[in-house]
PDB file of N, CA and C in Angstrom:
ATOM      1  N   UNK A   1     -30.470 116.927 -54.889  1.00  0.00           N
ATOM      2  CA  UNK A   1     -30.856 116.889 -56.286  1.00  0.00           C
ATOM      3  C   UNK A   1     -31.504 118.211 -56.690  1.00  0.00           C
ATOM      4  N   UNK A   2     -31.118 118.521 -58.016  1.00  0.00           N
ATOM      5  CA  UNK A   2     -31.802 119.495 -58.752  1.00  0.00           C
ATOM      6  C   UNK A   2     -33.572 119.727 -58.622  1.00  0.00           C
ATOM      7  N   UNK A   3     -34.301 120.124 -57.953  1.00  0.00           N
ATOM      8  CA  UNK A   3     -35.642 120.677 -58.149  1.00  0.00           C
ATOM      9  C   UNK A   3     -35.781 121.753 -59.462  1.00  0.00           C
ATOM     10  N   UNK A   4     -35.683 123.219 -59.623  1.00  0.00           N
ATOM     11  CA  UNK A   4     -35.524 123.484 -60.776  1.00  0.00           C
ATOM     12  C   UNK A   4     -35.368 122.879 -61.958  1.00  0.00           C
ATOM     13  N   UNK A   5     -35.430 123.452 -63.058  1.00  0.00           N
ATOM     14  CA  UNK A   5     -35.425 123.476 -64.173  1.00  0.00           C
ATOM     15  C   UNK A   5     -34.476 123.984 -64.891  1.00  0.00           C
ATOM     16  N   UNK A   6     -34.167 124.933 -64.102  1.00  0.00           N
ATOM     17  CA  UNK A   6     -32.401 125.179 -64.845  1.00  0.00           C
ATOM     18  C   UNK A   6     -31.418 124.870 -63.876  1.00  0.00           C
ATOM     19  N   UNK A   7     -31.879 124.438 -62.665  1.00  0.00           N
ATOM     20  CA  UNK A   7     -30.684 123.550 -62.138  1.00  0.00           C
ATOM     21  C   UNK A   7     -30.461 121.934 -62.319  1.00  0.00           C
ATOM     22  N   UNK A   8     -31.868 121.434 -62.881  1.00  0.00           N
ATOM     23  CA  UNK A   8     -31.471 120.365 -63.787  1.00  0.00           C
ATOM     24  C   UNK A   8     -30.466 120.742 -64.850  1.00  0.00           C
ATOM     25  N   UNK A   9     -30.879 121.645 -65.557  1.00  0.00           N
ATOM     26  CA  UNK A   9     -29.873 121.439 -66.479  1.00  0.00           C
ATOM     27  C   UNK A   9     -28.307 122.106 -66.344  1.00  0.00           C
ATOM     28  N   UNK A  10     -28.235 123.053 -65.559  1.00  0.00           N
ATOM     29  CA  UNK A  10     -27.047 122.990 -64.460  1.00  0.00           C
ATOM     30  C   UNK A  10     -26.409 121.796 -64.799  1.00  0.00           C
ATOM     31  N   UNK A  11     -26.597 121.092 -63.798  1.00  0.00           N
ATOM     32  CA  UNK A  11     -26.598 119.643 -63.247  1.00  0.00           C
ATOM     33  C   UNK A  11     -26.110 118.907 -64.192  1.00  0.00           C
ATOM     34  N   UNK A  12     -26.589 118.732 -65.996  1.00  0.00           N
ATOM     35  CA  UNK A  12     -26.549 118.437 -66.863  1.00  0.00           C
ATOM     36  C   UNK A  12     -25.443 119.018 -67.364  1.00  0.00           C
ATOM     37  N   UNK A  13     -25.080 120.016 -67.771  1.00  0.00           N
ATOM     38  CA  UNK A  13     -23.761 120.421 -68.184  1.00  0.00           C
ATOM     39  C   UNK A  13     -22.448 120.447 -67.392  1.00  0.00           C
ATOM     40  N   UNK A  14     -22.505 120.532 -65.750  1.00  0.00           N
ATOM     41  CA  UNK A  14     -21.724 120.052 -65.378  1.00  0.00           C
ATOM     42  C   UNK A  14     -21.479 118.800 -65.070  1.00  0.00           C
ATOM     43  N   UNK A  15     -21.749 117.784 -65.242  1.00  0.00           N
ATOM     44  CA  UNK A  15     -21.356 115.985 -65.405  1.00  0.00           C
ATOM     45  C   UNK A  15     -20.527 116.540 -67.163  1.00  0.00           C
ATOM     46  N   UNK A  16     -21.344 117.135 -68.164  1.00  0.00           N
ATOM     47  CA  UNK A  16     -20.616 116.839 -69.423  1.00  0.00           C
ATOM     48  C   UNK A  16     -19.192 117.975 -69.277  1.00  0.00           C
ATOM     49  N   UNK A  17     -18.801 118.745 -68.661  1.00  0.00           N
ATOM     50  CA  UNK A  17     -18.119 119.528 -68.665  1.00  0.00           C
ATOM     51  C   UNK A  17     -16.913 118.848 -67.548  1.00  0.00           C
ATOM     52  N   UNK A  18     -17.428 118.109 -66.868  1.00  0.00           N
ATOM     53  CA  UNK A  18     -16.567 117.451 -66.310  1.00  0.00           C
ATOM     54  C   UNK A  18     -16.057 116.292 -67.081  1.00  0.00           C
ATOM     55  N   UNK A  19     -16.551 115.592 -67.820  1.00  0.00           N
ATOM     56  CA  UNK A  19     -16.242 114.806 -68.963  1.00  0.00           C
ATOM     57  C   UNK A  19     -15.237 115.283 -69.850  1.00  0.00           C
ATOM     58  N   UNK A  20     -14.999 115.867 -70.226  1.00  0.00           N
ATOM     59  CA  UNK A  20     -14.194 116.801 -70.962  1.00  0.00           C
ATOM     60  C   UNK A  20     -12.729 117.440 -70.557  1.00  0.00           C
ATOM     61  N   UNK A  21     -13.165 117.986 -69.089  1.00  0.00           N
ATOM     62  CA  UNK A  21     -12.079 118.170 -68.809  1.00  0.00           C
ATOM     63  C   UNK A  21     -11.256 117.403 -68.600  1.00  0.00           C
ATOM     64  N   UNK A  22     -12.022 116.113 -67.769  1.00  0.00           N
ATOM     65  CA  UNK A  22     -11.102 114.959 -67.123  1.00  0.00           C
ATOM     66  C   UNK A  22     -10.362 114.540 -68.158  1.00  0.00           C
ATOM     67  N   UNK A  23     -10.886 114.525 -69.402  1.00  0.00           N
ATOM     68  CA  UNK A  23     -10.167 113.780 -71.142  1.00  0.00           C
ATOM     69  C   UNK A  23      -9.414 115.055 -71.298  1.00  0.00           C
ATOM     70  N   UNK A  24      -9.210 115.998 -71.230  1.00  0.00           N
ATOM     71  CA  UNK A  24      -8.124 116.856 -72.123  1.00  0.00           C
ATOM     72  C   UNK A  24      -6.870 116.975 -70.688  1.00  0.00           C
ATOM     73  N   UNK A  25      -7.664 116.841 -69.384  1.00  0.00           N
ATOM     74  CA  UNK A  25      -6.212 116.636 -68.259  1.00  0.00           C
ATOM     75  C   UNK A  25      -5.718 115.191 -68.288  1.00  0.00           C
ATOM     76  N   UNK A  26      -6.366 114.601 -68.854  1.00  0.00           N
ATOM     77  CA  UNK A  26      -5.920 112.701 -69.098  1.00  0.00           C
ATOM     78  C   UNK A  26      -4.526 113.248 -69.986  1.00  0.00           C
ATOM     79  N   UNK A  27      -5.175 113.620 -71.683  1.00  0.00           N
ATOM     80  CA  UNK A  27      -4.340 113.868 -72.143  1.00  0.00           C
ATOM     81  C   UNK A  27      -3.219 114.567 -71.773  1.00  0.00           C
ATOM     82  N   UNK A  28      -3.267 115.304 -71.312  1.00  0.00           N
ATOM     83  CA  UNK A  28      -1.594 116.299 -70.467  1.00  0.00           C
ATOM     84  C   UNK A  28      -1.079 115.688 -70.330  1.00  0.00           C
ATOM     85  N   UNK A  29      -1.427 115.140 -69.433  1.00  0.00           N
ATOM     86  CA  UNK A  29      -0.555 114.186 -68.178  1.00  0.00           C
ATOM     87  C   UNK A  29       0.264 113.300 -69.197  1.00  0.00           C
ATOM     88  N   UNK A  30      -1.025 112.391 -70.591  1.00  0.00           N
ATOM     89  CA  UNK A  30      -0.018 111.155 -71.384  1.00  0.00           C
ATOM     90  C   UNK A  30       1.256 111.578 -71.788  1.00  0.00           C
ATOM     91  N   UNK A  31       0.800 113.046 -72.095  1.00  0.00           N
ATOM     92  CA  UNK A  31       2.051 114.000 -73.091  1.00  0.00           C
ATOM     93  C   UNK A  31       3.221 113.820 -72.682  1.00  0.00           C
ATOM     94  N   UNK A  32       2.593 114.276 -70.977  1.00  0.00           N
ATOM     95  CA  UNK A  32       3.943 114.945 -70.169  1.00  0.00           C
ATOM     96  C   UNK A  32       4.880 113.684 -69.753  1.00  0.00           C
ATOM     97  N   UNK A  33       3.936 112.529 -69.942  1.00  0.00           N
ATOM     98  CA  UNK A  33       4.324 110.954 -69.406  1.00  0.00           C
ATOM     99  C   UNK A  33       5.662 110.677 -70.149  1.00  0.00           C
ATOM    100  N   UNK A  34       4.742 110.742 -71.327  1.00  0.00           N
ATOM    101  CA  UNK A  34       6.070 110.254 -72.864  1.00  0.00           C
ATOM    102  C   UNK A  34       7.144 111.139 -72.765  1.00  0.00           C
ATOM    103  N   UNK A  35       6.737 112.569 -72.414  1.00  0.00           N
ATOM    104  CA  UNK A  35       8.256 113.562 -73.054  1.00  0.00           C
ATOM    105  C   UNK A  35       9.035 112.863 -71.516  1.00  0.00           C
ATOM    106  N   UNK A  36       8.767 113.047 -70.393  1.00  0.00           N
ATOM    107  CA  UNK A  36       9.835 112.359 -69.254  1.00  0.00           C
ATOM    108  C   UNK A  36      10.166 111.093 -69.451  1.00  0.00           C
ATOM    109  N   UNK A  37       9.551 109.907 -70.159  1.00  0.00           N
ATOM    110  CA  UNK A  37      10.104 108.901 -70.770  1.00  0.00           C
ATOM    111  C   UNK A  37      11.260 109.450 -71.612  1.00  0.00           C
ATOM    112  N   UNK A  38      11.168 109.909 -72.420  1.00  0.00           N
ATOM    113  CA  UNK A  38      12.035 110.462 -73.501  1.00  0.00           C
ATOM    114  C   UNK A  38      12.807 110.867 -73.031  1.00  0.00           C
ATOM    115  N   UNK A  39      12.983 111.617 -71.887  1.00  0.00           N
ATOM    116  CA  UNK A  39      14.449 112.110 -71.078  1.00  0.00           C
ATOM    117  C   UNK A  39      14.980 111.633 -70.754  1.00  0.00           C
ATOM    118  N   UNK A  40      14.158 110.392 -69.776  1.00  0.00           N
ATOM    119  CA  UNK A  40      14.834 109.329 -69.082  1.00  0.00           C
ATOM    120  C   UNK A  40      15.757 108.412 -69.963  1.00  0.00           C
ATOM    121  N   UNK A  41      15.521 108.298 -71.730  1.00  0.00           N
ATOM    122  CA  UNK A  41      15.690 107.608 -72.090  1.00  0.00           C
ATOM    123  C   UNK A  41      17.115 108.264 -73.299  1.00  0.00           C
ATOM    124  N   UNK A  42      16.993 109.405 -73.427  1.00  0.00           N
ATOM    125  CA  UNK A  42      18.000 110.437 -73.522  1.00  0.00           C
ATOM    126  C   UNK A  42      17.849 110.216 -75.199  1.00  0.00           C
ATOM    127  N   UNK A  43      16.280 110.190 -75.673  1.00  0.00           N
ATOM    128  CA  UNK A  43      16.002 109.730 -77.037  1.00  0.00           C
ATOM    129  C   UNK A  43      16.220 111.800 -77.823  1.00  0.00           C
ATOM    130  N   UNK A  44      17.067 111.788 -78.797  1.00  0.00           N
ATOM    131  CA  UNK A  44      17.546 112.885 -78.925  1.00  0.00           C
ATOM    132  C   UNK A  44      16.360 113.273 -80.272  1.00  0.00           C
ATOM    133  N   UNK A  45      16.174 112.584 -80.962  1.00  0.00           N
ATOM    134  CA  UNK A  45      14.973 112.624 -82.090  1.00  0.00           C
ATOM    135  C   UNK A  45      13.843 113.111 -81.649  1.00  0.00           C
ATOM    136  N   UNK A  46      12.967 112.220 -80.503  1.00  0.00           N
ATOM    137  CA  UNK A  46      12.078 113.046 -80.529  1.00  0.00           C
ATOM    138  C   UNK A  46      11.628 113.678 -79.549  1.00  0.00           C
ATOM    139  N   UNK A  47      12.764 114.350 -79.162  1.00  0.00           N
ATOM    140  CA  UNK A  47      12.332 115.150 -77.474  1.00  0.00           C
ATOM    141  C   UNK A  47      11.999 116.209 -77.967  1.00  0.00           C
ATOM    142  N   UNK A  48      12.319 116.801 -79.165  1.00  0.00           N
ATOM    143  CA  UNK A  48      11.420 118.494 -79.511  1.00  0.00           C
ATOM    144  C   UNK A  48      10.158 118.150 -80.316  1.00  0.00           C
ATOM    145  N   UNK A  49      10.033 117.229 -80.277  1.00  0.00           N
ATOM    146  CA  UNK A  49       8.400 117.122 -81.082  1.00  0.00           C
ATOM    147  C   UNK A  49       7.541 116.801 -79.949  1.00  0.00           C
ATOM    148  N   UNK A  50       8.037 116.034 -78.863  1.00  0.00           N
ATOM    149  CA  UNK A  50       7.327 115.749 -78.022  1.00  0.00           C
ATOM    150  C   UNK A  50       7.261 116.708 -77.284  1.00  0.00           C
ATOM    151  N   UNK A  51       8.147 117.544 -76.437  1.00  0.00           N
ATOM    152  CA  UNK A  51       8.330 119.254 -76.029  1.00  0.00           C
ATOM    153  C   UNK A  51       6.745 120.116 -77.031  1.00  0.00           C
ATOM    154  N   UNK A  52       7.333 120.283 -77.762  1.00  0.00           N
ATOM    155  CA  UNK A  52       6.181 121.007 -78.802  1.00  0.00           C
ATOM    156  C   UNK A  52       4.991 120.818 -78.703  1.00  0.00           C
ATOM    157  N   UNK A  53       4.621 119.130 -78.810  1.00  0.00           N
ATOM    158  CA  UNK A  53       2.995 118.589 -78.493  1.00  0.00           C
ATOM    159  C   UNK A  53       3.144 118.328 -77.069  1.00  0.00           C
ATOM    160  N   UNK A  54       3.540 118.871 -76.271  1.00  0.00           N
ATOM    161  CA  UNK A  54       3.261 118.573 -74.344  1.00  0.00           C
ATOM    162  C   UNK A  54       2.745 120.274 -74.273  1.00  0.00           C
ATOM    163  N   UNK A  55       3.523 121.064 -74.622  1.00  0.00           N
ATOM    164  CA  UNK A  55       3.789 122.773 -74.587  1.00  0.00           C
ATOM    165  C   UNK A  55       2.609 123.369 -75.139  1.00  0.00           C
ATOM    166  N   UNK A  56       1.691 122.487 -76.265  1.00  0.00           N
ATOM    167  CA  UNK A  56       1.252 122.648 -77.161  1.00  0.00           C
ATOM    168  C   UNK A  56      -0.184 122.769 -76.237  1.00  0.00           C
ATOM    169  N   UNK A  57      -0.492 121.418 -75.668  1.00  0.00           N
ATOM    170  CA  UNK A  57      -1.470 120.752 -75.017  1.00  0.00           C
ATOM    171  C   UNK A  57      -2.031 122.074 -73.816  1.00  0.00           C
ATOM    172  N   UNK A  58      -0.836 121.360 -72.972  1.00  0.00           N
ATOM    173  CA  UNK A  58      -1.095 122.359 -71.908  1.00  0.00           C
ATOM    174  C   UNK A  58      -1.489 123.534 -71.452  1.00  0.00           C
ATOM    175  N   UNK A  59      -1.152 124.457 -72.828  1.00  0.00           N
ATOM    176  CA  UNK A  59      -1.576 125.500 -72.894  1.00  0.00           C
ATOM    177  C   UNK A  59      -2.959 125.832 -73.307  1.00  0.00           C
ATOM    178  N   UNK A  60      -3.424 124.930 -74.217  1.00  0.00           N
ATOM    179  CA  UNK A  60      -4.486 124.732 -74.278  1.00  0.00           C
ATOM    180  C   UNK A  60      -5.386 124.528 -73.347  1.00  0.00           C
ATOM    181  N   UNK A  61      -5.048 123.696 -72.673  1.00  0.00           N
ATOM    182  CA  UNK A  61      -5.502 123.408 -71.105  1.00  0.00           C
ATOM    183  C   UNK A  61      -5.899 124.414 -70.019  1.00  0.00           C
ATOM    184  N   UNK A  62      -4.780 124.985 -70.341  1.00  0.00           N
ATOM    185  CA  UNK A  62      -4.633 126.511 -69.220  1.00  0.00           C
ATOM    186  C   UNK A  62      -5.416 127.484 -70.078  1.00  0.00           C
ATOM    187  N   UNK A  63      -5.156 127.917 -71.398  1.00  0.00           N
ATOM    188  CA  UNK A  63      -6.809 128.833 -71.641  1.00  0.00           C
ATOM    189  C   UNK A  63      -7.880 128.469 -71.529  1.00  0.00           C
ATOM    190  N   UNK A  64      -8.231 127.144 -71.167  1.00  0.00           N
ATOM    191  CA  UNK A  64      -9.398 126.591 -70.985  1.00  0.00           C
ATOM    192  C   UNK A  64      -9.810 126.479 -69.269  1.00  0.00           C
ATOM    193  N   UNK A  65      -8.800 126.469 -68.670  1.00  0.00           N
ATOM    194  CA  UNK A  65      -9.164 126.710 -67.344  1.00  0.00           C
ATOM    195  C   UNK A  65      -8.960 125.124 -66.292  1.00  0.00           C
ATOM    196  N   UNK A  66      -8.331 124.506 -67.167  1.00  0.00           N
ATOM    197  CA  UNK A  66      -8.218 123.086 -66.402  1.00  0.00           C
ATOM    198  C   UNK A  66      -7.460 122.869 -65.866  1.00  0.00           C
ATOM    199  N   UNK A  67      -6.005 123.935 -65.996  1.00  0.00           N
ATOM    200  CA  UNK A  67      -4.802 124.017 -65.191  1.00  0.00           C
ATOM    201  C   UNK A  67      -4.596 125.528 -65.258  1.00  0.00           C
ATOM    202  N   UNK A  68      -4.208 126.076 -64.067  1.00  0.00           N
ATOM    203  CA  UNK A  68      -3.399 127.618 -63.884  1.00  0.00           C
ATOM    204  C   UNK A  68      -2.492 127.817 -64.529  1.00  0.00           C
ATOM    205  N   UNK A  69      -2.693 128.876 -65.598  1.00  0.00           N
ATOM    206  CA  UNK A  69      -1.712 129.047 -66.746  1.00  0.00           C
ATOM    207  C   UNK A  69      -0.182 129.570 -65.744  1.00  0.00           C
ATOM    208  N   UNK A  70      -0.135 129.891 -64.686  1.00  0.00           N
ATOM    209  CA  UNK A  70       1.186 129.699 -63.891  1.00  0.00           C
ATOM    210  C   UNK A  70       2.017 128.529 -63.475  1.00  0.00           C
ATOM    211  N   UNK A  71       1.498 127.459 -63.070  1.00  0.00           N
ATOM    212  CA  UNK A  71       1.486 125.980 -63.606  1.00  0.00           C
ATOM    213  C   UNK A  71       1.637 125.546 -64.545  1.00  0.00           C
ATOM    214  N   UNK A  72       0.943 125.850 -65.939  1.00  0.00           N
ATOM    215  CA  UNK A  72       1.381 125.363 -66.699  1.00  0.00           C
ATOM    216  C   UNK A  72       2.671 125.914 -67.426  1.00  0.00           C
ATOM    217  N   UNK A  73       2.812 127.287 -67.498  1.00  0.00           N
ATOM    218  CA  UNK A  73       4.232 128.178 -67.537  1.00  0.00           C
ATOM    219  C   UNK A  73       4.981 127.380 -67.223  1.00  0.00           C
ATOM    220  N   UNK A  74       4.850 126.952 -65.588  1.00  0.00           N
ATOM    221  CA  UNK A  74       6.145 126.643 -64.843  1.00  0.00           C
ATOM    222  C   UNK A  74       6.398 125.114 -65.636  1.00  0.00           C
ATOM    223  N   UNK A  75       5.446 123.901 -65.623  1.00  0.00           N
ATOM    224  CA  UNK A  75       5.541 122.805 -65.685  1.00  0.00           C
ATOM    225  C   UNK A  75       6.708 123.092 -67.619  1.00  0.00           C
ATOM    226  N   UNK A  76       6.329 124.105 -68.708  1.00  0.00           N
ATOM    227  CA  UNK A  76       6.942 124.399 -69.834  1.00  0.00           C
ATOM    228  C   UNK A  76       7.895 124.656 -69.545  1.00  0.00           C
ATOM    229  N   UNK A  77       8.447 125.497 -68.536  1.00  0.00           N
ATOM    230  CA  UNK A  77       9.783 126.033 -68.063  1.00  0.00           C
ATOM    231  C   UNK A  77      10.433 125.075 -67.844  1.00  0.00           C
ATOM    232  N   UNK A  78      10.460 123.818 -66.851  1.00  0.00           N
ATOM    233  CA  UNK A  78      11.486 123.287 -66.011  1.00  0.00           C
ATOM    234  C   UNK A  78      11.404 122.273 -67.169  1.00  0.00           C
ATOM    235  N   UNK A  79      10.591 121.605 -68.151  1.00  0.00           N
ATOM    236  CA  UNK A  79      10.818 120.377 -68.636  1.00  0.00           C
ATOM    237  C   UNK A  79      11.388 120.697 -69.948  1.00  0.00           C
ATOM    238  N   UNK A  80      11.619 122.021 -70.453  1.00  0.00           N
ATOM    239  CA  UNK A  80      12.819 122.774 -71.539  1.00  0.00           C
ATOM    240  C   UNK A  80      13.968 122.872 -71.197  1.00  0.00           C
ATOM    241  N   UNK A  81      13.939 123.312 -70.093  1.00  0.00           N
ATOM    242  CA  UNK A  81      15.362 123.518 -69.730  1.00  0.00           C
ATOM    243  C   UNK A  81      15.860 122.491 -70.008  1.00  0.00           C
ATOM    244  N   UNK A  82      15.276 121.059 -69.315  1.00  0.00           N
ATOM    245  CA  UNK A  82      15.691 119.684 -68.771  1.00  0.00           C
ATOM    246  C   UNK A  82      15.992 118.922 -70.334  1.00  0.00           C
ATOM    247  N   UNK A  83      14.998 119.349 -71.711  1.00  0.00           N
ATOM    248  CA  UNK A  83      15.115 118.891 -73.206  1.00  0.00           C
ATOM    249  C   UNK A  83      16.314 119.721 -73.558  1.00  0.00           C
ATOM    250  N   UNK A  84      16.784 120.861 -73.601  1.00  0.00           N
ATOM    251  CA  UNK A  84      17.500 121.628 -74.019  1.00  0.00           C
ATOM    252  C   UNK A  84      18.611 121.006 -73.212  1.00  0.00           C
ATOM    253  N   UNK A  85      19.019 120.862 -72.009  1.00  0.00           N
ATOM    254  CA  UNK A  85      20.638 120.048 -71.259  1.00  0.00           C
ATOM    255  C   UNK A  85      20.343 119.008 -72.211  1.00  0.00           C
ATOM    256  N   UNK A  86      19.390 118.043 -72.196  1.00  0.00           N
ATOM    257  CA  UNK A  86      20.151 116.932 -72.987  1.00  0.00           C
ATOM    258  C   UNK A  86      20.331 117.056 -74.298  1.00  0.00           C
ATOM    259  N   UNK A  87      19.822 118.101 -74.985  1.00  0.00           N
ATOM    260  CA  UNK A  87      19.985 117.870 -76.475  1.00  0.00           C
ATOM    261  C   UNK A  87      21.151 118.600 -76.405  1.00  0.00           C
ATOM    262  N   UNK A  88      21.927 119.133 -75.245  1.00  0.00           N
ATOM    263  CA  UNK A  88      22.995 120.205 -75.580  1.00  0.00           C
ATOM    264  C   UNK A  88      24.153 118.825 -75.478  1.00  0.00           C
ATOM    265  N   UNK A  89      23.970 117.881 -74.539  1.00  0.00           N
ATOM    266  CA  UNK A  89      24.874 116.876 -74.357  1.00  0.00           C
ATOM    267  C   UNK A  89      25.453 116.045 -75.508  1.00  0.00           C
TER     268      UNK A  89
END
């Protein structure tokens, strides 16, 4: 446990900073949930809106430091390609 005084509050901002992150990597993940539903499901309407708000997220994510913006690159890369084959079909 924290003795200090600014490692109390240390202590204190990281529990809330972990709060936060865990909710904006929750969110990713729902994004990324729905747009691979959407593939699976070969729904042609709204795979670029959902692309857009997954692409959208993530990146957000990655300037924030909750995912490696190389990761998140890559995870944008392979799941475009994968929207773009089916909307080409």
């Amino acid at each position: 446990m924290a003795t200090h005084k600014s490692a109390e509050k240390r202590a204190r901002q990281t529990i809330r900073k972990n709060k936060v992150n865990t909710s904006r990597k929750n969110t990713v993940r729902t994004s990324e949930k729905s747009l691979v539903k959407a593939l699976a499901a070969k729904d042609a309407k709204t795979l670029p809106e959902l692309l857009k708000d997954f692409t959208s997220q993530i990146m957000k994510a990655a300037q924030r430091g909750i995912f490696k913006k190389e990761a998140a690159s890559r995870k944008i890369a392979r799941l475009s390609s994968r929207v773009h084959q089916t909307l080409a079909k």
